[in-house]
PDBML (XML) file of the C-alpha atoms, coordinates in Angstrom:
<?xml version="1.0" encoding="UTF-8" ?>
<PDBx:datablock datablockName="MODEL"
   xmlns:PDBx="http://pdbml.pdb.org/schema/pdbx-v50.xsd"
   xmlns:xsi="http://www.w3.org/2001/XMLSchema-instance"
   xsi:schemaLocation="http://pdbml.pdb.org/schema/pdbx-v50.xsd pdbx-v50.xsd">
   <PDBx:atom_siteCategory>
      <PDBx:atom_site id="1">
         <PDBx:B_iso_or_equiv>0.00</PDBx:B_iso_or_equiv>
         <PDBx:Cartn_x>-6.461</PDBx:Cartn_x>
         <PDBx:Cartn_y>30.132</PDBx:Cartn_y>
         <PDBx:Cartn_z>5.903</PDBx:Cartn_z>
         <PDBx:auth_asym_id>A</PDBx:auth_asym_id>
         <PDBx:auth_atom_id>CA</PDBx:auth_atom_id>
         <PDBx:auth_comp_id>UNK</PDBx:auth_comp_id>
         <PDBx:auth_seq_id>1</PDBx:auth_seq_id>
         <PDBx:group_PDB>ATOM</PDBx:group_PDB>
         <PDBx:label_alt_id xsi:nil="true" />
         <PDBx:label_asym_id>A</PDBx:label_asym_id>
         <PDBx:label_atom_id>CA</PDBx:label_atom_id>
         <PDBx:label_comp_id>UNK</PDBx:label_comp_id>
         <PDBx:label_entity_id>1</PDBx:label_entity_id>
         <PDBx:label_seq_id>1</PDBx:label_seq_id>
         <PDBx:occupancy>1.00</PDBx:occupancy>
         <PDBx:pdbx_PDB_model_num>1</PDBx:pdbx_PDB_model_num>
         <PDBx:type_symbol>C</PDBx:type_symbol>
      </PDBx:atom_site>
      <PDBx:atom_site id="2">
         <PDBx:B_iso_or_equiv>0.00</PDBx:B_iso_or_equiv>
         <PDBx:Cartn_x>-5.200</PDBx:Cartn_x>
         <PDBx:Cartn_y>27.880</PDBx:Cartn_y>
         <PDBx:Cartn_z>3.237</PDBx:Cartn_z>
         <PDBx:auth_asym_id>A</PDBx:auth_asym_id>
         <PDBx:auth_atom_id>CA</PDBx:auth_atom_id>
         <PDBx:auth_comp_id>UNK</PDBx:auth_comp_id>
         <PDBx:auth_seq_id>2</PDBx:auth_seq_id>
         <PDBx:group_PDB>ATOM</PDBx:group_PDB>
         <PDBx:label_alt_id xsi:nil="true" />
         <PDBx:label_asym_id>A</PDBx:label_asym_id>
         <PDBx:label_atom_id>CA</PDBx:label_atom_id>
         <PDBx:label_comp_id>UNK</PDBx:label_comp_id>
         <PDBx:label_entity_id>1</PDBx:label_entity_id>
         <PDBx:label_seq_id>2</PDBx:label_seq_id>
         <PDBx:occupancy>1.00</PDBx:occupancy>
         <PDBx:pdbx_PDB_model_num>1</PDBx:pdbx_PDB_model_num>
         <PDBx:type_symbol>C</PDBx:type_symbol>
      </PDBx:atom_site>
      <PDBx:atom_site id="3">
         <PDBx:B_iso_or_equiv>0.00</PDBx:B_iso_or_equiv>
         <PDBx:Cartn_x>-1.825</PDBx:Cartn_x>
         <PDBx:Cartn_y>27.185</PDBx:Cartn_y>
         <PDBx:Cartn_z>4.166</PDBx:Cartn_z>
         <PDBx:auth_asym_id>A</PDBx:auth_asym_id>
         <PDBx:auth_atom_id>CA</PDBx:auth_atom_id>
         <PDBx:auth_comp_id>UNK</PDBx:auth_comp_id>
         <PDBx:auth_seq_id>3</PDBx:auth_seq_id>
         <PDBx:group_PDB>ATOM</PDBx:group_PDB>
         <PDBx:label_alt_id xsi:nil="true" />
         <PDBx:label_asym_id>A</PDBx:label_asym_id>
         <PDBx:label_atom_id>CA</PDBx:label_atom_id>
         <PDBx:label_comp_id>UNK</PDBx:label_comp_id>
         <PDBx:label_entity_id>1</PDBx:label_entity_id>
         <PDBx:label_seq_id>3</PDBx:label_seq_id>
         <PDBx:occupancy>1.00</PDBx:occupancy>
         <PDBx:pdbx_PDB_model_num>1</PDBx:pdbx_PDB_model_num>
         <PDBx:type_symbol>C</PDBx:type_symbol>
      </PDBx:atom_site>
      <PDBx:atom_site id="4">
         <PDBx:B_iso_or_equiv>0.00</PDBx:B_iso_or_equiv>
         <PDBx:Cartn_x>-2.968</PDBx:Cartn_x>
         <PDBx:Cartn_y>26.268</PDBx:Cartn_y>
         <PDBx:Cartn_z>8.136</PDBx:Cartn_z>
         <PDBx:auth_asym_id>A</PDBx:auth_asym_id>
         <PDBx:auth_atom_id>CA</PDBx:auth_atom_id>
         <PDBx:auth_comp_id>UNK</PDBx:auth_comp_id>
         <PDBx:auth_seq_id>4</PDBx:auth_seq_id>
         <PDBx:group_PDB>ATOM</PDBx:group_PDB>
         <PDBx:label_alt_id xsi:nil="true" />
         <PDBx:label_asym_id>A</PDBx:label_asym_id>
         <PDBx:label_atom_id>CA</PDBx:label_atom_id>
         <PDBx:label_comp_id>UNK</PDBx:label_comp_id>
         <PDBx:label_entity_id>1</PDBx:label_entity_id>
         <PDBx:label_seq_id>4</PDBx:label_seq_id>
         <PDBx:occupancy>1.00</PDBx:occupancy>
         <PDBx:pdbx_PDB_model_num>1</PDBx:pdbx_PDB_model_num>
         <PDBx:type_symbol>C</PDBx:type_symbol>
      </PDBx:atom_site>
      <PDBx:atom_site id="5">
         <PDBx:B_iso_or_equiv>0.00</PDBx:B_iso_or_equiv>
         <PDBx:Cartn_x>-5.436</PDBx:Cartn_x>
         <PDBx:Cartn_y>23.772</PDBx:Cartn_y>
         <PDBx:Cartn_z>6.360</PDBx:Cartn_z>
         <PDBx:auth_asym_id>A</PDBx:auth_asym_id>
         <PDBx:auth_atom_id>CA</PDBx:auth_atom_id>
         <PDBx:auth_comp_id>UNK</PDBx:auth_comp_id>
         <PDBx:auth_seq_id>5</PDBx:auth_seq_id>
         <PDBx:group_PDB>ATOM</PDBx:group_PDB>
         <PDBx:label_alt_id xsi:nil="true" />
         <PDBx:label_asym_id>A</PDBx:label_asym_id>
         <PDBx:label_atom_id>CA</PDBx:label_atom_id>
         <PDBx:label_comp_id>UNK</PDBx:label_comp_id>
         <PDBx:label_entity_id>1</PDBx:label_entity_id>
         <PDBx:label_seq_id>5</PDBx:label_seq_id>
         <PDBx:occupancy>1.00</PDBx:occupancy>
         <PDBx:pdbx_PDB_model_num>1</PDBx:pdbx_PDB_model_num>
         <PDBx:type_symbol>C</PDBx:type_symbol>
      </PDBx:atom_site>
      <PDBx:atom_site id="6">
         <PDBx:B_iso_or_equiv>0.00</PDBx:B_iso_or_equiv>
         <PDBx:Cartn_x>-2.583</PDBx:Cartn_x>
         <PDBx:Cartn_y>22.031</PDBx:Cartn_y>
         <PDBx:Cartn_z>4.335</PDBx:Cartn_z>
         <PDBx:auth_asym_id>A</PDBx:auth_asym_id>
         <PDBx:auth_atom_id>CA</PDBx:auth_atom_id>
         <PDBx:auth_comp_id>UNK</PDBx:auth_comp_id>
         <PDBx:auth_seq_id>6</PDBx:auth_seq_id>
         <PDBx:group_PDB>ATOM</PDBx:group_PDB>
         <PDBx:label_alt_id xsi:nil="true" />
         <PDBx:label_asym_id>A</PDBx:label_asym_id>
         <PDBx:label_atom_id>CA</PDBx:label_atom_id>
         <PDBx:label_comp_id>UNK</PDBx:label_comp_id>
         <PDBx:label_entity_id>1</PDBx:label_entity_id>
         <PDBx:label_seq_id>6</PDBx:label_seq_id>
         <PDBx:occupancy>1.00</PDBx:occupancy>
         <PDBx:pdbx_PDB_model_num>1</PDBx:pdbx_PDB_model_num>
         <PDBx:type_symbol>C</PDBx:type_symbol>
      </PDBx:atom_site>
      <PDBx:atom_site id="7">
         <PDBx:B_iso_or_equiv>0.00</PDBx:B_iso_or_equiv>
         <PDBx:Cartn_x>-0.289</PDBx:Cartn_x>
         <PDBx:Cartn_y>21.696</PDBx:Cartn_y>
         <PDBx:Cartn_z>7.833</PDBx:Cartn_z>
         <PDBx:auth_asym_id>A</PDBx:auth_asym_id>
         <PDBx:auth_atom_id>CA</PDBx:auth_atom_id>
         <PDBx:auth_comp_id>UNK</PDBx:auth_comp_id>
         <PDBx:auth_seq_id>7</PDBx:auth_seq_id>
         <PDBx:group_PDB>ATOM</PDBx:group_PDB>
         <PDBx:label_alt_id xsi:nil="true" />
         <PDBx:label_asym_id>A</PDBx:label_asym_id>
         <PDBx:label_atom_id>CA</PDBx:label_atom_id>
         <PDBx:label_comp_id>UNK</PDBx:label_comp_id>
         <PDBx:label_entity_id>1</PDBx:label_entity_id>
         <PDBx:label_seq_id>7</PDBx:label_seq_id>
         <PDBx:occupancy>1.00</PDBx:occupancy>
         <PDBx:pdbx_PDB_model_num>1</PDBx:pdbx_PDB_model_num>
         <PDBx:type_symbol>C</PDBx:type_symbol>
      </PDBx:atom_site>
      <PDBx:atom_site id="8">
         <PDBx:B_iso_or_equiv>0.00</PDBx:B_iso_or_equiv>
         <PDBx:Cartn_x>-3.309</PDBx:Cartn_x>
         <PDBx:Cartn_y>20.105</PDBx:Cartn_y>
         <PDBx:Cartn_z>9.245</PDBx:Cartn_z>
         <PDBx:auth_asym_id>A</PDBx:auth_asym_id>
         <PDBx:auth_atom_id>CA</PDBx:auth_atom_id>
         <PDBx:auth_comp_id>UNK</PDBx:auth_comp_id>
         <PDBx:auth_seq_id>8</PDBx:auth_seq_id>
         <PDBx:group_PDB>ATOM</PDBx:group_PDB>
         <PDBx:label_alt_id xsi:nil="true" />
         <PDBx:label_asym_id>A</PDBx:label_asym_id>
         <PDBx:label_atom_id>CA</PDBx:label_atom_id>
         <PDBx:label_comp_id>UNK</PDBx:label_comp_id>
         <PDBx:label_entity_id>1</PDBx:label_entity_id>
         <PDBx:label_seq_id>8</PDBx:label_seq_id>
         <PDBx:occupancy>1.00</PDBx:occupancy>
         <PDBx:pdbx_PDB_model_num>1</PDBx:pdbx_PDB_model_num>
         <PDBx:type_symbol>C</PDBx:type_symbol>
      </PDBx:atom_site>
      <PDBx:atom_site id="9">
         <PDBx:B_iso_or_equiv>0.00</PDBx:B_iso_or_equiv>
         <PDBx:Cartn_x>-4.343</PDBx:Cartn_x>
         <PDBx:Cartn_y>17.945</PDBx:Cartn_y>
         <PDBx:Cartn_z>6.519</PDBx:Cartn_z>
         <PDBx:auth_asym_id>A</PDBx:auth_asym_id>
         <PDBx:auth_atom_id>CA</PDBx:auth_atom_id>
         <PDBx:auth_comp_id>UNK</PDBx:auth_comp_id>
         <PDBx:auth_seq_id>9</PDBx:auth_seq_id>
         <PDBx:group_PDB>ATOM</PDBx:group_PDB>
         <PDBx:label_alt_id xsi:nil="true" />
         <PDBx:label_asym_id>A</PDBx:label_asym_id>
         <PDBx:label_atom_id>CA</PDBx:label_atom_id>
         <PDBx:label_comp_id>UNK</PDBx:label_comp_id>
         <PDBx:label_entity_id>1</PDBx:label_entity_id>
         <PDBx:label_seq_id>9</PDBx:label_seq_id>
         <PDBx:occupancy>1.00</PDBx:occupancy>
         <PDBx:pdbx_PDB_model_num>1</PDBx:pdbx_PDB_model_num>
         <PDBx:type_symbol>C</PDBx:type_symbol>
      </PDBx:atom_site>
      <PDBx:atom_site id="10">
         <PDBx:B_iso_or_equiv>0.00</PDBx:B_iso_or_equiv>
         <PDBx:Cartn_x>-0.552</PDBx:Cartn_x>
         <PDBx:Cartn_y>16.674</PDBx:Cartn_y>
         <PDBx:Cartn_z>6.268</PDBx:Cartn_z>
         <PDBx:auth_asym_id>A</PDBx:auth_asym_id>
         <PDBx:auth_atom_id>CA</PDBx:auth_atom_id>
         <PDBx:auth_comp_id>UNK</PDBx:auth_comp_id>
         <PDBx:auth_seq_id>10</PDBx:auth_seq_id>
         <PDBx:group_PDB>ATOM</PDBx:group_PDB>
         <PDBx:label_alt_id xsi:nil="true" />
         <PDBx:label_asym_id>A</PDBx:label_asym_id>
         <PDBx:label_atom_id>CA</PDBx:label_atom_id>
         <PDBx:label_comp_id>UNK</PDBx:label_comp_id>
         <PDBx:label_entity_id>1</PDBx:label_entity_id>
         <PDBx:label_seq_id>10</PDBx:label_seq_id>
         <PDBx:occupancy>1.00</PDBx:occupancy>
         <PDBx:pdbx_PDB_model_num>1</PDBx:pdbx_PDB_model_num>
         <PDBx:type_symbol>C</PDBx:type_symbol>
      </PDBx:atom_site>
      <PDBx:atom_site id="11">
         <PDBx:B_iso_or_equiv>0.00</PDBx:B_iso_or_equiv>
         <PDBx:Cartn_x>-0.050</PDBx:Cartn_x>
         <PDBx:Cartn_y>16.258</PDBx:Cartn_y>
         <PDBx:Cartn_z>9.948</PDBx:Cartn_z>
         <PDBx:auth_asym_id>A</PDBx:auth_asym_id>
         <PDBx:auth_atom_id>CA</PDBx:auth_atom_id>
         <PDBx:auth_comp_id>UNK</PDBx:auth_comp_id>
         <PDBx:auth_seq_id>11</PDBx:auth_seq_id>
         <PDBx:group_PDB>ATOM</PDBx:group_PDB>
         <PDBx:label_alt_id xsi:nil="true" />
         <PDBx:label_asym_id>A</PDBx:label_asym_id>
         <PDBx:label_atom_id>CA</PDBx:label_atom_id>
         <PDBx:label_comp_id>UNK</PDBx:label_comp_id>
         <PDBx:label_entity_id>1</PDBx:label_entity_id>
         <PDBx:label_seq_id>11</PDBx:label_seq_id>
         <PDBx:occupancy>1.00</PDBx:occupancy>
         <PDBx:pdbx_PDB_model_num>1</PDBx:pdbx_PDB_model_num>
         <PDBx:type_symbol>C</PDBx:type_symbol>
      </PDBx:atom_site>
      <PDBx:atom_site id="12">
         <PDBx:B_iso_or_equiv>0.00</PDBx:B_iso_or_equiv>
         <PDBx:Cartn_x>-4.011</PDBx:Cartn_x>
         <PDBx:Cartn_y>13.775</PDBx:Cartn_y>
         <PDBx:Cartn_z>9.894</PDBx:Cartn_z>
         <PDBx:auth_asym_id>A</PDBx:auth_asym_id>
         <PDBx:auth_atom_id>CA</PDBx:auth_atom_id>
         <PDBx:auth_comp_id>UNK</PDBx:auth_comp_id>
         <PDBx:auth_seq_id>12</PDBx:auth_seq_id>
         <PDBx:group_PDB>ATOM</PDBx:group_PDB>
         <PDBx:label_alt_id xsi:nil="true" />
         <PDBx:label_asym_id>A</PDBx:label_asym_id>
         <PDBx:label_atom_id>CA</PDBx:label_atom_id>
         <PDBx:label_comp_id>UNK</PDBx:label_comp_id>
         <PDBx:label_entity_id>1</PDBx:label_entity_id>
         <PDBx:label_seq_id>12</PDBx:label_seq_id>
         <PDBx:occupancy>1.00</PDBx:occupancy>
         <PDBx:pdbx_PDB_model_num>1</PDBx:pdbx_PDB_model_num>
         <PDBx:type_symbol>C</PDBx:type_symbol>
      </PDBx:atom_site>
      <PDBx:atom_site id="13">
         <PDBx:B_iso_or_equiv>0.00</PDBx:B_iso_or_equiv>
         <PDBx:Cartn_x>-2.164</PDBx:Cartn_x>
         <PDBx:Cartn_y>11.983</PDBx:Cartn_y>
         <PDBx:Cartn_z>6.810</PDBx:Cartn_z>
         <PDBx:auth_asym_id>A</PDBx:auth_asym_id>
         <PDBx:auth_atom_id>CA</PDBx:auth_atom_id>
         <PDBx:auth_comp_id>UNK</PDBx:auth_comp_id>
         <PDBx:auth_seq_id>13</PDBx:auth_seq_id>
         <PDBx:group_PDB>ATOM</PDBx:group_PDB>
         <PDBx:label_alt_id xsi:nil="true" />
         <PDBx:label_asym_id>A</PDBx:label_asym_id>
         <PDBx:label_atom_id>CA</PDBx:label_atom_id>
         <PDBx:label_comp_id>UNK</PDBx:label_comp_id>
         <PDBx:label_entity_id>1</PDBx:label_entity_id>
         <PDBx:label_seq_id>13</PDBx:label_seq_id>
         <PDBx:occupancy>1.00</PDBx:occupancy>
         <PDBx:pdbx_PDB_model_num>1</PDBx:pdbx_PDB_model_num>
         <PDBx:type_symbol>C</PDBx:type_symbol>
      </PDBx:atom_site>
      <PDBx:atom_site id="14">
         <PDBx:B_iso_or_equiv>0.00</PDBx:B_iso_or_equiv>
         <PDBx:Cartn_x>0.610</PDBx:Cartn_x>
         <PDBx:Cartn_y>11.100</PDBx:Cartn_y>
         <PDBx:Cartn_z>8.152</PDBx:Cartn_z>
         <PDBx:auth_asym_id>A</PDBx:auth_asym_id>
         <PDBx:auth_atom_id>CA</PDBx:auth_atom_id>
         <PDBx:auth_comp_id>UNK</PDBx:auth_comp_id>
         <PDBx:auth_seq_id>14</PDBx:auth_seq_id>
         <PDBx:group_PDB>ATOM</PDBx:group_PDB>
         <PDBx:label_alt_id xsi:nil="true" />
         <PDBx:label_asym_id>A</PDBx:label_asym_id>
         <PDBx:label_atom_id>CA</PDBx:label_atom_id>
         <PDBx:label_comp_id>UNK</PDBx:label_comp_id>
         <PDBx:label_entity_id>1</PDBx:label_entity_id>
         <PDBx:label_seq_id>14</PDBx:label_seq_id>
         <PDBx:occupancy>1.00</PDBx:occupancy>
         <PDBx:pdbx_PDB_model_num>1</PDBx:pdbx_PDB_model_num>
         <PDBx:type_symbol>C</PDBx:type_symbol>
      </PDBx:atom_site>
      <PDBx:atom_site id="15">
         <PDBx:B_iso_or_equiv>0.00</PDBx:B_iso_or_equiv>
         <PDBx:Cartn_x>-0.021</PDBx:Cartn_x>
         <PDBx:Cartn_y>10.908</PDBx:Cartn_y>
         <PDBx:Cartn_z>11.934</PDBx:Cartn_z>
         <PDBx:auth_asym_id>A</PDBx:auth_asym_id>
         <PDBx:auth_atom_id>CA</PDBx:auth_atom_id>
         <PDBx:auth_comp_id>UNK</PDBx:auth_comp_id>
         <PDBx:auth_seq_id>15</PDBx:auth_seq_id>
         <PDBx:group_PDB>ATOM</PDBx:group_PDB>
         <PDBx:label_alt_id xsi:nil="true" />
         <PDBx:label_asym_id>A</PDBx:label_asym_id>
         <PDBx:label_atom_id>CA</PDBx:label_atom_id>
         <PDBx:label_comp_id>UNK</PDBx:label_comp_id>
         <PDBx:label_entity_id>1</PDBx:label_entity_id>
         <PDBx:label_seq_id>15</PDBx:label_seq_id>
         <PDBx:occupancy>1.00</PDBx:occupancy>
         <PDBx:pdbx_PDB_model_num>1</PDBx:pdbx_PDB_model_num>
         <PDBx:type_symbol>C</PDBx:type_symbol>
      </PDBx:atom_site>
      <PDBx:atom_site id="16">
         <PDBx:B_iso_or_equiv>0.00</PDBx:B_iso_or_equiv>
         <PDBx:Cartn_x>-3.715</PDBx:Cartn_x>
         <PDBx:Cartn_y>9.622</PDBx:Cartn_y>
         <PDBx:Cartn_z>11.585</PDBx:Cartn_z>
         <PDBx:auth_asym_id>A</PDBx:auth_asym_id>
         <PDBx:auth_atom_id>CA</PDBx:auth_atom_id>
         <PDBx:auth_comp_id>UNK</PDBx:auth_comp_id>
         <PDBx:auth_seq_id>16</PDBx:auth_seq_id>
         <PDBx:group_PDB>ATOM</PDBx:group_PDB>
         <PDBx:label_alt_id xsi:nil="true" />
         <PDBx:label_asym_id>A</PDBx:label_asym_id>
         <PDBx:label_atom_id>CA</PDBx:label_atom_id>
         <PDBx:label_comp_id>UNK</PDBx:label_comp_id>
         <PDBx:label_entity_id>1</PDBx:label_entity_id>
         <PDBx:label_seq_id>16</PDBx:label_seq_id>
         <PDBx:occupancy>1.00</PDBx:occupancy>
         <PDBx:pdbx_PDB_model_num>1</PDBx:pdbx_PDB_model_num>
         <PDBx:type_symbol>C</PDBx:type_symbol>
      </PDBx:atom_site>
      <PDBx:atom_site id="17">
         <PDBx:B_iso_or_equiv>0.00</PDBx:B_iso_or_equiv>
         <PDBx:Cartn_x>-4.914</PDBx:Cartn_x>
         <PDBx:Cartn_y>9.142</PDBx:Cartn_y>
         <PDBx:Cartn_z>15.025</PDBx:Cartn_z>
         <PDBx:auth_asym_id>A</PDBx:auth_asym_id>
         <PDBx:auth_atom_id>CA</PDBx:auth_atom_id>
         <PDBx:auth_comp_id>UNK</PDBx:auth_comp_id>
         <PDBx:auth_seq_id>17</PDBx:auth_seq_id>
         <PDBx:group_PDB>ATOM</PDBx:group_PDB>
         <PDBx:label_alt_id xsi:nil="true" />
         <PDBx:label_asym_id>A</PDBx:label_asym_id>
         <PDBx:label_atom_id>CA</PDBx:label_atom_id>
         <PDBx:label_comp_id>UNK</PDBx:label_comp_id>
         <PDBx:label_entity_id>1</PDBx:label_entity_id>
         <PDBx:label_seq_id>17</PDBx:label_seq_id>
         <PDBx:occupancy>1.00</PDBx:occupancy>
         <PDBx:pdbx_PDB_model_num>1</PDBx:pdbx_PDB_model_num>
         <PDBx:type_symbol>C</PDBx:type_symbol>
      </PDBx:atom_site>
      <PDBx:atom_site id="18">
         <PDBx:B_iso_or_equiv>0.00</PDBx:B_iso_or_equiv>
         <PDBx:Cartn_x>-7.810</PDBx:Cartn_x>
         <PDBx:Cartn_y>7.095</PDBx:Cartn_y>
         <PDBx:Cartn_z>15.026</PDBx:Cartn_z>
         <PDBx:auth_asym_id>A</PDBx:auth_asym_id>
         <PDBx:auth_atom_id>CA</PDBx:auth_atom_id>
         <PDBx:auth_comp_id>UNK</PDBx:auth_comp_id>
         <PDBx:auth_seq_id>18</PDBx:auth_seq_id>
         <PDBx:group_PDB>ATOM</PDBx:group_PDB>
         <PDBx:label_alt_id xsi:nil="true" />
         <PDBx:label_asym_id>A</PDBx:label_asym_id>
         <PDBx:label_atom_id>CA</PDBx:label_atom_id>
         <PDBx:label_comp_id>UNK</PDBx:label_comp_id>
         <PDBx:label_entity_id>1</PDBx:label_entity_id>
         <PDBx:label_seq_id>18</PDBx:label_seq_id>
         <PDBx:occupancy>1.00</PDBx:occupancy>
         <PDBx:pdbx_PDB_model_num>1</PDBx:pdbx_PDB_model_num>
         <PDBx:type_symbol>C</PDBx:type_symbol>
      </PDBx:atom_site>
      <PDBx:atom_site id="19">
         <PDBx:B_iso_or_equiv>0.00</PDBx:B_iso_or_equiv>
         <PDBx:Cartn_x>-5.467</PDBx:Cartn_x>
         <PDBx:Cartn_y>4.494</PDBx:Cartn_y>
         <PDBx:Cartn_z>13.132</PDBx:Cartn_z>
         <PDBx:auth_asym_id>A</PDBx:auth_asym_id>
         <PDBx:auth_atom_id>CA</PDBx:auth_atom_id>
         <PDBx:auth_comp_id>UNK</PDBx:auth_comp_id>
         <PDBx:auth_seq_id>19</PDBx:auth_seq_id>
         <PDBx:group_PDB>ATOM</PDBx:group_PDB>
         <PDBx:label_alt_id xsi:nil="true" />
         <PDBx:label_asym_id>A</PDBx:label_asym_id>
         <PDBx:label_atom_id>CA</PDBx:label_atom_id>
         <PDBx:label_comp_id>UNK</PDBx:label_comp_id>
         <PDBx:label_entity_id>1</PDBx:label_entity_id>
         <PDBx:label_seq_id>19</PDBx:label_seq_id>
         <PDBx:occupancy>1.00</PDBx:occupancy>
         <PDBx:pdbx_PDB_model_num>1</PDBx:pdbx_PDB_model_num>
         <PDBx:type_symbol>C</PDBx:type_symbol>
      </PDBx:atom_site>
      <PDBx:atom_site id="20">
         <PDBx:B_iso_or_equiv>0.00</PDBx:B_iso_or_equiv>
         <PDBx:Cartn_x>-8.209</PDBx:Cartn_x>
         <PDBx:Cartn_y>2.159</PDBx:Cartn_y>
         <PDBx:Cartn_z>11.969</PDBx:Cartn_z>
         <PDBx:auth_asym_id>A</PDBx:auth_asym_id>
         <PDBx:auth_atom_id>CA</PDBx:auth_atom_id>
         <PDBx:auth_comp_id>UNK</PDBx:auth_comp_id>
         <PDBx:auth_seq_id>20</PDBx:auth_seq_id>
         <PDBx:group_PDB>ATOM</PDBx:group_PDB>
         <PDBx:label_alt_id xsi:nil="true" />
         <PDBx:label_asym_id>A</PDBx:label_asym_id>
         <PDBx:label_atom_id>CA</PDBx:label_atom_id>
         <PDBx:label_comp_id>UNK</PDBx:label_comp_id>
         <PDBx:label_entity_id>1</PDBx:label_entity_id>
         <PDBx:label_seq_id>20</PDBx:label_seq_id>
         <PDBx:occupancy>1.00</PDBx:occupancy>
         <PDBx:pdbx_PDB_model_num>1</PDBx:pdbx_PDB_model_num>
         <PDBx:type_symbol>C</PDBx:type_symbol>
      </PDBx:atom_site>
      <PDBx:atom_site id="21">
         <PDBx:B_iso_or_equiv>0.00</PDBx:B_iso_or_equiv>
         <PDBx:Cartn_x>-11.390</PDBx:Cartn_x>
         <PDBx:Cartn_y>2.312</PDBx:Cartn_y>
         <PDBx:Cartn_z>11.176</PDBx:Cartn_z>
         <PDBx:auth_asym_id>A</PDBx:auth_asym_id>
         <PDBx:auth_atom_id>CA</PDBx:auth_atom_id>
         <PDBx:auth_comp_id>UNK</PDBx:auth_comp_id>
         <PDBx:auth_seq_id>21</PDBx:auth_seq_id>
         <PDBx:group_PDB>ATOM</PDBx:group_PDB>
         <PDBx:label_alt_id xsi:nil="true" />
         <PDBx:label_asym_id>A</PDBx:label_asym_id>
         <PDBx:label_atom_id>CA</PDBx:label_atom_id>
         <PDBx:label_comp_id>UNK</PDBx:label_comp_id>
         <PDBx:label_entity_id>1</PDBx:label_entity_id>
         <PDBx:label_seq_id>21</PDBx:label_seq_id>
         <PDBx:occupancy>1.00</PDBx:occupancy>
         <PDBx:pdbx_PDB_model_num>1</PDBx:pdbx_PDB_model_num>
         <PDBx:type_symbol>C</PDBx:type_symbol>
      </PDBx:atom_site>
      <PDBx:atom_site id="22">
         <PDBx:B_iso_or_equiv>0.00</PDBx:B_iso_or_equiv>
         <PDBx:Cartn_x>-14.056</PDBx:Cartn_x>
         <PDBx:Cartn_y>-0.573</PDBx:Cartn_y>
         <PDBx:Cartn_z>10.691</PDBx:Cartn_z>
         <PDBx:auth_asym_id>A</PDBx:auth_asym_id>
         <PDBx:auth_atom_id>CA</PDBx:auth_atom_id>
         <PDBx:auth_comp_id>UNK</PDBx:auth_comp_id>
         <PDBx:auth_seq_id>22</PDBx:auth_seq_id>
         <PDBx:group_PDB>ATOM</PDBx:group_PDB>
         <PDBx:label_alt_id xsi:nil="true" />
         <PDBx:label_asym_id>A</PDBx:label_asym_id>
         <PDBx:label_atom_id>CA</PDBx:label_atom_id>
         <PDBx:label_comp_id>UNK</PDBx:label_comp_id>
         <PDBx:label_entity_id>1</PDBx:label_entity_id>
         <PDBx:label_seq_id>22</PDBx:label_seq_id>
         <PDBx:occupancy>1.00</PDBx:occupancy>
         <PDBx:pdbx_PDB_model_num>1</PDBx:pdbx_PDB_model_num>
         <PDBx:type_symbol>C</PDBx:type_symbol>
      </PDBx:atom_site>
      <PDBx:atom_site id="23">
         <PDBx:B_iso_or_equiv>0.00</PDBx:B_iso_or_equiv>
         <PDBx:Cartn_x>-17.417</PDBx:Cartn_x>
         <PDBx:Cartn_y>-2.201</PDBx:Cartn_y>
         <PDBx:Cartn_z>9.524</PDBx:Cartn_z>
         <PDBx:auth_asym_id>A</PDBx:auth_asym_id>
         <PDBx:auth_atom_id>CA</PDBx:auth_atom_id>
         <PDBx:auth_comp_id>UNK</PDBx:auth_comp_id>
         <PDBx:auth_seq_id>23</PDBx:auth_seq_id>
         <PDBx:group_PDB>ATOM</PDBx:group_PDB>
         <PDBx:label_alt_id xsi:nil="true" />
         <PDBx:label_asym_id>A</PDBx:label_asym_id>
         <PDBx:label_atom_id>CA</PDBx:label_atom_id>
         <PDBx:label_comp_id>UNK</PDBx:label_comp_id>
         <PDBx:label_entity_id>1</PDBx:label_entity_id>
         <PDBx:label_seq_id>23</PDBx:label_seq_id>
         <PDBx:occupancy>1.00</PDBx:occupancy>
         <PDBx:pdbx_PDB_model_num>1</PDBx:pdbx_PDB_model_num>
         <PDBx:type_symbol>C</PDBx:type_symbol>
      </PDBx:atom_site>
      <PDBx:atom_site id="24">
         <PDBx:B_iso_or_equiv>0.00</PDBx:B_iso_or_equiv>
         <PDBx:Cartn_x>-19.600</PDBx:Cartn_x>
         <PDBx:Cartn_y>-5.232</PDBx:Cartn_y>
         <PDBx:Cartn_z>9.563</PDBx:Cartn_z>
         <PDBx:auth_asym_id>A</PDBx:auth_asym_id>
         <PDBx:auth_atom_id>CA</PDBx:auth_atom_id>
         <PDBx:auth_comp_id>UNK</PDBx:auth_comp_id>
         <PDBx:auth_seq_id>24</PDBx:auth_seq_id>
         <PDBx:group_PDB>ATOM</PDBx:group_PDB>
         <PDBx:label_alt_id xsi:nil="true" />
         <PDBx:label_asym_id>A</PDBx:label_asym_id>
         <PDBx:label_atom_id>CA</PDBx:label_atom_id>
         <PDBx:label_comp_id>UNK</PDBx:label_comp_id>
         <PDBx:label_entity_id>1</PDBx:label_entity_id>
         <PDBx:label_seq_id>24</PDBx:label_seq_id>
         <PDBx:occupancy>1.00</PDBx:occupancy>
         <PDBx:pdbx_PDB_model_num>1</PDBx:pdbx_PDB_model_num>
         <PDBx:type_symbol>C</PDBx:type_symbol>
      </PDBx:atom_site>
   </PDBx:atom_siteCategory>
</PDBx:datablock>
């Protein structure tokens, strides 16, 4: 289902909920 994959990948882009990620 394209269309339901381009909602989702919009809604992680702009509401990413992690918000950070980080290394050493």
């Amino acid at each position: 289902m394209q269309y339901l994959d381009m909602v989702v990948s919009e809604v992680l882009r702009k509401w990413p909920v992690p918000l950070i990620t980080d290394r050493t």
